[in-house]
PDB file of N, CA and C in Angstrom:
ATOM      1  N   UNK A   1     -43.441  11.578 -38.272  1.00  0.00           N
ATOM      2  CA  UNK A   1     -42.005  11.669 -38.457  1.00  0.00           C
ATOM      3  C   UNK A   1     -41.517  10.590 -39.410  1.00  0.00           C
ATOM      4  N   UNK A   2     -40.347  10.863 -40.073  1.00  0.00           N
ATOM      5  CA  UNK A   2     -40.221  10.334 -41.302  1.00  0.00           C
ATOM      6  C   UNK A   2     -38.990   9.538 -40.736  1.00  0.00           C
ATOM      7  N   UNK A   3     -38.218   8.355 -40.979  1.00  0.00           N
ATOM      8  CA  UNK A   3     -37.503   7.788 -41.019  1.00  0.00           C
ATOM      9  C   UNK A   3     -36.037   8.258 -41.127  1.00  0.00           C
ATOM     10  N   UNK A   4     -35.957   8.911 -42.108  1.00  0.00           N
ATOM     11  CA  UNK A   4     -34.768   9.168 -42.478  1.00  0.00           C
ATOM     12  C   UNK A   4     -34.463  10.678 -41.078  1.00  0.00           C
ATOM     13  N   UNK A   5     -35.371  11.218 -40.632  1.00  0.00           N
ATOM     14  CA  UNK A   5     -35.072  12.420 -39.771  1.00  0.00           C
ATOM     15  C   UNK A   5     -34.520  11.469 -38.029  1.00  0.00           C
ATOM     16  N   UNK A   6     -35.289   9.938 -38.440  1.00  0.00           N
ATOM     17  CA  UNK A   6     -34.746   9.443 -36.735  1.00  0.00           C
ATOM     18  C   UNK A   6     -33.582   8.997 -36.899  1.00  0.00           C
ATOM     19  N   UNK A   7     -32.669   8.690 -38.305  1.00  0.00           N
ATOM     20  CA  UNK A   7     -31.572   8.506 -38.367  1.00  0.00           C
ATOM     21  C   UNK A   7     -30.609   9.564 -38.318  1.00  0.00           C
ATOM     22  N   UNK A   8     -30.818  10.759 -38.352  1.00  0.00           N
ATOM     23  CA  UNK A   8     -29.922  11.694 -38.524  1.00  0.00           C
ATOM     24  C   UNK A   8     -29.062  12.077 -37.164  1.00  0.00           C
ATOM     25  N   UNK A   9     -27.940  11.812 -37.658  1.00  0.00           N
ATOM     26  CA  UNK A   9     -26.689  12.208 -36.334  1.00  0.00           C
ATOM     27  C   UNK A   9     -26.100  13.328 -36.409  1.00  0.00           C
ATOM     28  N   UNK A  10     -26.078  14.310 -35.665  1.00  0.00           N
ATOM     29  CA  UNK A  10     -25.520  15.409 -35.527  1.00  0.00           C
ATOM     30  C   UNK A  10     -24.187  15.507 -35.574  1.00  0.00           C
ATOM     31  N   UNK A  11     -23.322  16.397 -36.635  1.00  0.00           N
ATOM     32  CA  UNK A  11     -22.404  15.726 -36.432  1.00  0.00           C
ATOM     33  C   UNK A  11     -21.017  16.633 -35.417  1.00  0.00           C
ATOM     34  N   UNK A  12     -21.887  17.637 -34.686  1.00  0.00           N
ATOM     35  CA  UNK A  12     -21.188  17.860 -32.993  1.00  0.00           C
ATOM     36  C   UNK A  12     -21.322  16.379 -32.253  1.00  0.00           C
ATOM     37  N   UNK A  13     -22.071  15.986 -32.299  1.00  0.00           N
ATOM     38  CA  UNK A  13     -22.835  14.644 -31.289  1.00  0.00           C
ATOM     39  C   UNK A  13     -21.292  13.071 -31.602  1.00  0.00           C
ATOM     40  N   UNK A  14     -21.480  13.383 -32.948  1.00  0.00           N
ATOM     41  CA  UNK A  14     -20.044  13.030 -34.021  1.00  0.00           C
ATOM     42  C   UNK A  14     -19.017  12.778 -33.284  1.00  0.00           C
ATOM     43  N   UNK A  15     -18.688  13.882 -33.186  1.00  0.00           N
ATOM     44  CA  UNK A  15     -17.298  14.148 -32.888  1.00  0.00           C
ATOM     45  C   UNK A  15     -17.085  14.024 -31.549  1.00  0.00           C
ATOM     46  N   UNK A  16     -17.858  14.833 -30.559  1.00  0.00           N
ATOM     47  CA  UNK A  16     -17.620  14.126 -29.118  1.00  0.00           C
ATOM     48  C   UNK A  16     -17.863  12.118 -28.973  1.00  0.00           C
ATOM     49  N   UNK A  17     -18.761  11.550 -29.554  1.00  0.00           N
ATOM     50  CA  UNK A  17     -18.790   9.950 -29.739  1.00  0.00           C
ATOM     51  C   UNK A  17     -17.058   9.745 -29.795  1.00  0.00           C
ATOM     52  N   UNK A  18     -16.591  10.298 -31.262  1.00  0.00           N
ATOM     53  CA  UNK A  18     -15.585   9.569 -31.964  1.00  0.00           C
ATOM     54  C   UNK A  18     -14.352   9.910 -30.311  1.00  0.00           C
ATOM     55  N   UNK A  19     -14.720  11.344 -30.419  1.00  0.00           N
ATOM     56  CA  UNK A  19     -13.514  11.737 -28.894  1.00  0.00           C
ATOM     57  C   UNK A  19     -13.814  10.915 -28.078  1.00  0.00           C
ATOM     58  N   UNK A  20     -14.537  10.572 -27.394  1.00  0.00           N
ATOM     59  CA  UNK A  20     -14.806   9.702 -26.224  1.00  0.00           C
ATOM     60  C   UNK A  20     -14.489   8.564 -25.993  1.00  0.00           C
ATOM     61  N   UNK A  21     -14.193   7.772 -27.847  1.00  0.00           N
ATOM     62  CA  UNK A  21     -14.081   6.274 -27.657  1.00  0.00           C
ATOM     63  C   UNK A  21     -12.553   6.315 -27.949  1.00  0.00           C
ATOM     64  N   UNK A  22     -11.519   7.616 -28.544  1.00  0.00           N
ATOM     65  CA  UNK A  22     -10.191   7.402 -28.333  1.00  0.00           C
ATOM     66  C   UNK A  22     -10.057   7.594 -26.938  1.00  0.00           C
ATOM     67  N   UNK A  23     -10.946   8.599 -26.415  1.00  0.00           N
ATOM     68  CA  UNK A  23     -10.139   8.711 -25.071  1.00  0.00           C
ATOM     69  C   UNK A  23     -10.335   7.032 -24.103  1.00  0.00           C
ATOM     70  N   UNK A  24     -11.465   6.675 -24.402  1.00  0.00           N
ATOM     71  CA  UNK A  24     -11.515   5.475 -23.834  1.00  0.00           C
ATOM     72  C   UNK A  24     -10.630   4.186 -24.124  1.00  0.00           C
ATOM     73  N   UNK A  25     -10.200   4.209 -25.586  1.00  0.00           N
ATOM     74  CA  UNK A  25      -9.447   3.100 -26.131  1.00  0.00           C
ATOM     75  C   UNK A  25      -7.830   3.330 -25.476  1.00  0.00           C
ATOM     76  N   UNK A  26      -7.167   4.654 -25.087  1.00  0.00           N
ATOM     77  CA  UNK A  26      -6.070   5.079 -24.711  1.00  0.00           C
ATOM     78  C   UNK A  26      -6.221   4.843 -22.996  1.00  0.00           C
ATOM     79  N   UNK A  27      -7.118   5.421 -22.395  1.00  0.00           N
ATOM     80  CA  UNK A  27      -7.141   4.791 -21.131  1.00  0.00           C
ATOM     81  C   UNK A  27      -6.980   3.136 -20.725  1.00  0.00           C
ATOM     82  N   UNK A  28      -7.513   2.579 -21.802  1.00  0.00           N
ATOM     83  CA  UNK A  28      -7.536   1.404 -21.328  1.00  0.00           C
ATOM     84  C   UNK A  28      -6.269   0.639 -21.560  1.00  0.00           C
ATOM     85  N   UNK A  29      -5.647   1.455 -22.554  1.00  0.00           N
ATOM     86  CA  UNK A  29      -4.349   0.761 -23.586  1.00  0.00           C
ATOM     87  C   UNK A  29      -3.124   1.016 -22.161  1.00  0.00           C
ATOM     88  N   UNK A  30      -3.611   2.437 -21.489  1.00  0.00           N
ATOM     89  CA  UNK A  30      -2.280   2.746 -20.459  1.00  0.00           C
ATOM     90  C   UNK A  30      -2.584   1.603 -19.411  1.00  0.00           C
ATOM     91  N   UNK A  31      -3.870   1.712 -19.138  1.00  0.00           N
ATOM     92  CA  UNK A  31      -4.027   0.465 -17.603  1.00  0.00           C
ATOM     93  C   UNK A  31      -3.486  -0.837 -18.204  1.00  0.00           C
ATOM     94  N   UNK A  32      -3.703  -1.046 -19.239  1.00  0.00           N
ATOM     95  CA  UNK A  32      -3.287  -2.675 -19.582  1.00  0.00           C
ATOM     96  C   UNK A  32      -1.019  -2.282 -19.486  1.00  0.00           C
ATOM     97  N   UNK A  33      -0.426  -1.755 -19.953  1.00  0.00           N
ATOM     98  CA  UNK A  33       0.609  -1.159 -19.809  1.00  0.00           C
ATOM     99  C   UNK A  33       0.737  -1.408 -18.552  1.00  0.00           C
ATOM    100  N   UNK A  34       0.468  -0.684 -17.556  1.00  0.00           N
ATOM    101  CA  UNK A  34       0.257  -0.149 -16.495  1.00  0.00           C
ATOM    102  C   UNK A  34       0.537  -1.900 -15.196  1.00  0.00           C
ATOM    103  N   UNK A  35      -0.568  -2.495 -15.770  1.00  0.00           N
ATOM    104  CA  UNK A  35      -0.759  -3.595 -15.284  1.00  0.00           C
ATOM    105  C   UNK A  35       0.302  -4.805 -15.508  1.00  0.00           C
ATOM    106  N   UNK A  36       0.264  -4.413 -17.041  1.00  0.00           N
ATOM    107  CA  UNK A  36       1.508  -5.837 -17.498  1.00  0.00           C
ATOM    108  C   UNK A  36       2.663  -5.524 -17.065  1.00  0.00           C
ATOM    109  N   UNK A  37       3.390  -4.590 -16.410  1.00  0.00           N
ATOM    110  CA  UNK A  37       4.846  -3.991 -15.958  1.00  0.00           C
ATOM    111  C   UNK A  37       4.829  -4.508 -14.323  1.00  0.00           C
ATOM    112  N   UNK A  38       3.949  -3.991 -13.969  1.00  0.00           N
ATOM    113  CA  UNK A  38       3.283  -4.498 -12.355  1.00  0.00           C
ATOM    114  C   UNK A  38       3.368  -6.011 -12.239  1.00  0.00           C
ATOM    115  N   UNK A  39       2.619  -6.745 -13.662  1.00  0.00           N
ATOM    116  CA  UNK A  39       2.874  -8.149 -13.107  1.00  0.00           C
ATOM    117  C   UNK A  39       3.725  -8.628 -13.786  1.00  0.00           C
ATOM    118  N   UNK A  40       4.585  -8.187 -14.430  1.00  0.00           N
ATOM    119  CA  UNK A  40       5.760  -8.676 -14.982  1.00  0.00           C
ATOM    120  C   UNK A  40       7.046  -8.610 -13.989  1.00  0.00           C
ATOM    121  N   UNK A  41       7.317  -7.512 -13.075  1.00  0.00           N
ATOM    122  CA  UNK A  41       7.830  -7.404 -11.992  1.00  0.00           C
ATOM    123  C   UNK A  41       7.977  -7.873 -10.971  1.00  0.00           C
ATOM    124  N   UNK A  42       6.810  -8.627 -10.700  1.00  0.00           N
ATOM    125  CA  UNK A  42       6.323  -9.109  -9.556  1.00  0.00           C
ATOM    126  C   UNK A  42       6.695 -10.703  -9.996  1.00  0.00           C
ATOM    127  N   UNK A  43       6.379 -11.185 -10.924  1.00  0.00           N
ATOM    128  CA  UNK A  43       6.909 -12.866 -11.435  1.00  0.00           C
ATOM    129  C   UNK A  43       8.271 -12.707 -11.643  1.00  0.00           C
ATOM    130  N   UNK A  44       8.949 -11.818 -11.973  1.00  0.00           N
ATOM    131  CA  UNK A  44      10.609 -11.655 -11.897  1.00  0.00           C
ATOM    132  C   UNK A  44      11.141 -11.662 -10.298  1.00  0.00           C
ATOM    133  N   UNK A  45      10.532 -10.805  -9.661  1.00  0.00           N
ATOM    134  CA  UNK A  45      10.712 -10.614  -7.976  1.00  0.00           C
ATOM    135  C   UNK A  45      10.832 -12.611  -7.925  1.00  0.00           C
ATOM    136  N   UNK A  46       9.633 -13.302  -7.793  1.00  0.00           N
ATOM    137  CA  UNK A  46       9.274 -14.461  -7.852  1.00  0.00           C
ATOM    138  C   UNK A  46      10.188 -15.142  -8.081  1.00  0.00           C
ATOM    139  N   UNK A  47      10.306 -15.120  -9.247  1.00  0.00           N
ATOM    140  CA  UNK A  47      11.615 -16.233  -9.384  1.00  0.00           C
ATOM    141  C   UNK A  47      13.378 -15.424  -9.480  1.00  0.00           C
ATOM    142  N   UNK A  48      13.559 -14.639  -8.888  1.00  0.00           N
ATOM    143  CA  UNK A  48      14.602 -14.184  -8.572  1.00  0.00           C
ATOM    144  C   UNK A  48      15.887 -13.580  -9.534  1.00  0.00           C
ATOM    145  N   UNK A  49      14.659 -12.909 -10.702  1.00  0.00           N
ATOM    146  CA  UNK A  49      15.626 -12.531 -11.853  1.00  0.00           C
ATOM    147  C   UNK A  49      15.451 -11.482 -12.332  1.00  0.00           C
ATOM    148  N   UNK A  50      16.508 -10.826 -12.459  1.00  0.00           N
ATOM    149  CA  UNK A  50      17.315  -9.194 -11.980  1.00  0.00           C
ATOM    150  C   UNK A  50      17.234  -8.910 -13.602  1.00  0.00           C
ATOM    151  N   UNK A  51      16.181  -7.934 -14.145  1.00  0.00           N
ATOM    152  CA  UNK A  51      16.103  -7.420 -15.421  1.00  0.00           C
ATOM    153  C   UNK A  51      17.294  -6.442 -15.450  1.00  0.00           C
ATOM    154  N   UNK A  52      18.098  -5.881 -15.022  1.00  0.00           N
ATOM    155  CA  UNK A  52      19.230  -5.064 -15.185  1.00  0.00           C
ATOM    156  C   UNK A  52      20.427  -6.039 -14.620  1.00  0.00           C
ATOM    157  N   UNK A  53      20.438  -7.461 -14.732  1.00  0.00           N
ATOM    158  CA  UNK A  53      21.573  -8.394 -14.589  1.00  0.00           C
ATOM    159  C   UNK A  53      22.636  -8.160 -16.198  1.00  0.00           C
ATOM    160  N   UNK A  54      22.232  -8.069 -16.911  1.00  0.00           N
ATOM    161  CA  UNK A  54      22.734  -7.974 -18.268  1.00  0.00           C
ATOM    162  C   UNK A  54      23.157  -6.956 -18.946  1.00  0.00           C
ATOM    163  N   UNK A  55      22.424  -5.418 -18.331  1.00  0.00           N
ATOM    164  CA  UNK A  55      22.797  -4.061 -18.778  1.00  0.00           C
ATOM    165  C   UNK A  55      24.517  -3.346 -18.439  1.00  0.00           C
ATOM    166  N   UNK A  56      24.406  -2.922 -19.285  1.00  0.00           N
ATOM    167  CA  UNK A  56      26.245  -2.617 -19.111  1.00  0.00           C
ATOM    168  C   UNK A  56      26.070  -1.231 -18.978  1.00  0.00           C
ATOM    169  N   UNK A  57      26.596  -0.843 -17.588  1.00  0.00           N
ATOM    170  CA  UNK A  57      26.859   0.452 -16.666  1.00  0.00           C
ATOM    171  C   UNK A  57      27.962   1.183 -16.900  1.00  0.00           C
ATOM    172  N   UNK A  58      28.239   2.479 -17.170  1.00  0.00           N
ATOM    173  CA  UNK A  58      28.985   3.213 -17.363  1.00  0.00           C
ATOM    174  C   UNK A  58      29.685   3.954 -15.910  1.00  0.00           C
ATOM    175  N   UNK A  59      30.903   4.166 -15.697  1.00  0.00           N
ATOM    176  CA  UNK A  59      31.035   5.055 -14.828  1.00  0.00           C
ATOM    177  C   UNK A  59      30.886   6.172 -14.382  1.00  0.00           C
ATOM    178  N   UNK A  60      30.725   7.177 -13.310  1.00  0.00           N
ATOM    179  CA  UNK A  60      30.639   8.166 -13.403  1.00  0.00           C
ATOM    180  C   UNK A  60      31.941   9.271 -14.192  1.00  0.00           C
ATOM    181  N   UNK A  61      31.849   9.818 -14.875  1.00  0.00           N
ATOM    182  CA  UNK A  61      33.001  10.717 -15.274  1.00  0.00           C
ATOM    183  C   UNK A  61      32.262  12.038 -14.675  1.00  0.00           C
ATOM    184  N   UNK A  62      33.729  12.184 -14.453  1.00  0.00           N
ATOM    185  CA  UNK A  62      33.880  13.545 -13.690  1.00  0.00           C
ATOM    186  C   UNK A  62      35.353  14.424 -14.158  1.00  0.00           C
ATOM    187  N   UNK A  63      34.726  15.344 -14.487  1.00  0.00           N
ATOM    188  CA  UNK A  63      36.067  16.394 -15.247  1.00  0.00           C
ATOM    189  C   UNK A  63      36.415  17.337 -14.029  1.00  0.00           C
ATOM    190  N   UNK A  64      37.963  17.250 -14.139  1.00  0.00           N
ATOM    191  CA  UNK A  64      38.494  18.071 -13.243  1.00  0.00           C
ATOM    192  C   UNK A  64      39.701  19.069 -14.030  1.00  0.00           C
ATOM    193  N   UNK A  65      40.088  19.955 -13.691  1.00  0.00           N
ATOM    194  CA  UNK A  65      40.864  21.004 -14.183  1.00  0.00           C
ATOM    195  C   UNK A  65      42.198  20.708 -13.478  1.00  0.00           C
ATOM    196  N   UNK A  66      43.557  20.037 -13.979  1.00  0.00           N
ATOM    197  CA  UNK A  66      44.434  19.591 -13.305  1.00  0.00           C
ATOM    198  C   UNK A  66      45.259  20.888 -12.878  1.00  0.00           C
ATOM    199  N   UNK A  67      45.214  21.914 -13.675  1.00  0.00           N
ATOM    200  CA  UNK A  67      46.217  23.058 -13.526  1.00  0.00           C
ATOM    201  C   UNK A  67      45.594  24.012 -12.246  1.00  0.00           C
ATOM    202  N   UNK A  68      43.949  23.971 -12.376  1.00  0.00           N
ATOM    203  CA  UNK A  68      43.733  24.899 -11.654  1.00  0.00           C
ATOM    204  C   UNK A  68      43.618  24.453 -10.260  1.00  0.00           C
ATOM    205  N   UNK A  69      44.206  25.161  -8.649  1.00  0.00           N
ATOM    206  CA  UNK A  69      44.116  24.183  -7.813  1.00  0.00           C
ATOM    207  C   UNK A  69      42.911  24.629  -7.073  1.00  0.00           C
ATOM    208  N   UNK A  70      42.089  23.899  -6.300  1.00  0.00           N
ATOM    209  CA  UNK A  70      40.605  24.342  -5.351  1.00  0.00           C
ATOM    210  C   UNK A  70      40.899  25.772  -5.059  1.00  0.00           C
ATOM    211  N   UNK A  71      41.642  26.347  -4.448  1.00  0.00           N
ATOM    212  CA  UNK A  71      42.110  27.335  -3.727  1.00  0.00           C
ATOM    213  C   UNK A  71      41.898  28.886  -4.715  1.00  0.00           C
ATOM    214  N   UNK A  72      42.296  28.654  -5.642  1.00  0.00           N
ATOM    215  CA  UNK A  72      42.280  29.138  -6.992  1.00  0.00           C
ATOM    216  C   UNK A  72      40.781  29.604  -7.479  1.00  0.00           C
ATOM    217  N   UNK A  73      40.061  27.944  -7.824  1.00  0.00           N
ATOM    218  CA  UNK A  73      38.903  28.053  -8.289  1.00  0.00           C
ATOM    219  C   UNK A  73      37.982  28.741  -7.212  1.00  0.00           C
ATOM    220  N   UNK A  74      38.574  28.719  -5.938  1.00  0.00           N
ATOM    221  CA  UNK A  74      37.147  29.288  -5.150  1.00  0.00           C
ATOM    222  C   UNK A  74      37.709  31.137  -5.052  1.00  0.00           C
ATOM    223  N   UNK A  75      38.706  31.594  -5.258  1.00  0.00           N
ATOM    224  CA  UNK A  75      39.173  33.050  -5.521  1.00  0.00           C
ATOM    225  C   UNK A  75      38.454  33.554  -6.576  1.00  0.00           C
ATOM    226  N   UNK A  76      38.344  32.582  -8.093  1.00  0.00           N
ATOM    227  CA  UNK A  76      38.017  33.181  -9.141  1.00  0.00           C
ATOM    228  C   UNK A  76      36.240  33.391  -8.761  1.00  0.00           C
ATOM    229  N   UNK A  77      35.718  32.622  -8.378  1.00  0.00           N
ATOM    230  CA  UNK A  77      34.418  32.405  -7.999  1.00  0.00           C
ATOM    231  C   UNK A  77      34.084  33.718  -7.214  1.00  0.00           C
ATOM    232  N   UNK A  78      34.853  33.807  -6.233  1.00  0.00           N
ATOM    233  CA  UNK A  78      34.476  35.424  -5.541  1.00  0.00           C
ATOM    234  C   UNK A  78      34.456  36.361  -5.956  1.00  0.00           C
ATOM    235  N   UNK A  79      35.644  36.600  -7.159  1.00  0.00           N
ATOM    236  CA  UNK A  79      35.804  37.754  -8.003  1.00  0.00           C
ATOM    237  C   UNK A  79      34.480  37.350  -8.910  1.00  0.00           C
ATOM    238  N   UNK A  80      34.097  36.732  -9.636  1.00  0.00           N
ATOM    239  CA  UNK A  80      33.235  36.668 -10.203  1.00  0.00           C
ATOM    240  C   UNK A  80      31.676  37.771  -9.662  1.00  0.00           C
ATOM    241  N   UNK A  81      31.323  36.787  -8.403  1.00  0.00           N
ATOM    242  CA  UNK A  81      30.331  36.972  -7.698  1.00  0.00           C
ATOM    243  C   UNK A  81      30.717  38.307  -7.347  1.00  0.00           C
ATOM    244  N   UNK A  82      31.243  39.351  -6.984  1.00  0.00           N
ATOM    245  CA  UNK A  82      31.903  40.725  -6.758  1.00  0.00           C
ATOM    246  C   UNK A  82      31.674  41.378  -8.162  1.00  0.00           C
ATOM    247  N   UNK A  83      32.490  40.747  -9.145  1.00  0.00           N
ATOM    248  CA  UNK A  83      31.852  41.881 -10.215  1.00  0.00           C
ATOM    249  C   UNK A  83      30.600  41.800 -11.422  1.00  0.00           C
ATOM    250  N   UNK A  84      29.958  40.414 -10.523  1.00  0.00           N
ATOM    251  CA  UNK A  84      28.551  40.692 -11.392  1.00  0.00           C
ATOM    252  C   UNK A  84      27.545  41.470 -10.082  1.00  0.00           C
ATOM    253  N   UNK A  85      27.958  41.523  -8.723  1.00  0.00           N
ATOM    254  CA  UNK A  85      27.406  42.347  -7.661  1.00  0.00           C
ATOM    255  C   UNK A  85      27.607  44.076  -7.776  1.00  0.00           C
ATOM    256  N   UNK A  86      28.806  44.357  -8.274  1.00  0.00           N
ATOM    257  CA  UNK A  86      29.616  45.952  -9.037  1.00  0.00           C
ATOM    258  C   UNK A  86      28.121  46.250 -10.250  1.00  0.00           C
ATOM    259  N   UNK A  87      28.366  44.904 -11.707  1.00  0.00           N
ATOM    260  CA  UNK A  87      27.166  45.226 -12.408  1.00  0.00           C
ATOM    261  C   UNK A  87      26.217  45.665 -11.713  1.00  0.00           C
ATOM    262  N   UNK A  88      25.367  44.994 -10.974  1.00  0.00           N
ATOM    263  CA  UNK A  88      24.262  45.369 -10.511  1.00  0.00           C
ATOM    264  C   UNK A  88      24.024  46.431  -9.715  1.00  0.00           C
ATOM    265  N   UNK A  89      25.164  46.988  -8.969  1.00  0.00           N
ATOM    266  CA  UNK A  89      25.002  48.366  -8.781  1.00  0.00           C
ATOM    267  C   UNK A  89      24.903  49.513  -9.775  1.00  0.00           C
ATOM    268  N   UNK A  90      25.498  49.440 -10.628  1.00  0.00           N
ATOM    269  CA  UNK A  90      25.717  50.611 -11.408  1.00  0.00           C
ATOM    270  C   UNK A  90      24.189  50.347 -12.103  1.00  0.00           C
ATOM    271  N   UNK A  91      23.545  49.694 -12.031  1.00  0.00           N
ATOM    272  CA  UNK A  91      22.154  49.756 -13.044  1.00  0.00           C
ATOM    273  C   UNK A  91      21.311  50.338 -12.050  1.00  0.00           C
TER     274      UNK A  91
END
């Protein structure tokens, strides 16, 4: 056997190598992620400092219909539900 035939790499053999070592370089990239959030959390817990002390909170908004009164909105709702129940009969 000749030299140059014990060097030869297949290059299916290739491509699963090259796949294997992103999938490995990305696994390891999430655990390190993974880990530094965990102990970054945990030394904040520690010394008693609130990463959302500084974030500025919005209120809830909530839209309401001033004209229409509850009483109203729950009538239209029935008629609704009634004549998409009418549709579905006639099909």
């Amino acid at each position: 056997m000749e030299l140059s035939q014990l060097l030869y790499i297949d290059p299916a053999a290739t491509s699963v190598l090259l796949t294997s070592l992103t999938a490995i370089v990305v696994a390891v990239g999430a655990s390190a992620i993974v880990i530094w959030r965990k102990f970054k959390k945990k030394v904040d817990k520690t010394l008693n400092k609130d990463p959302n002390a500084n974030k500025e909170v919005e209120d809830e908004l909530i839209i309401t219909d001033a004209e229409v009164s509850p009483a109203e909105t729950a009538e239209k709702t029935e008629e609704t539900v009634e004549t998409k129940e009418n549709e579905n009969d006639k099909k």
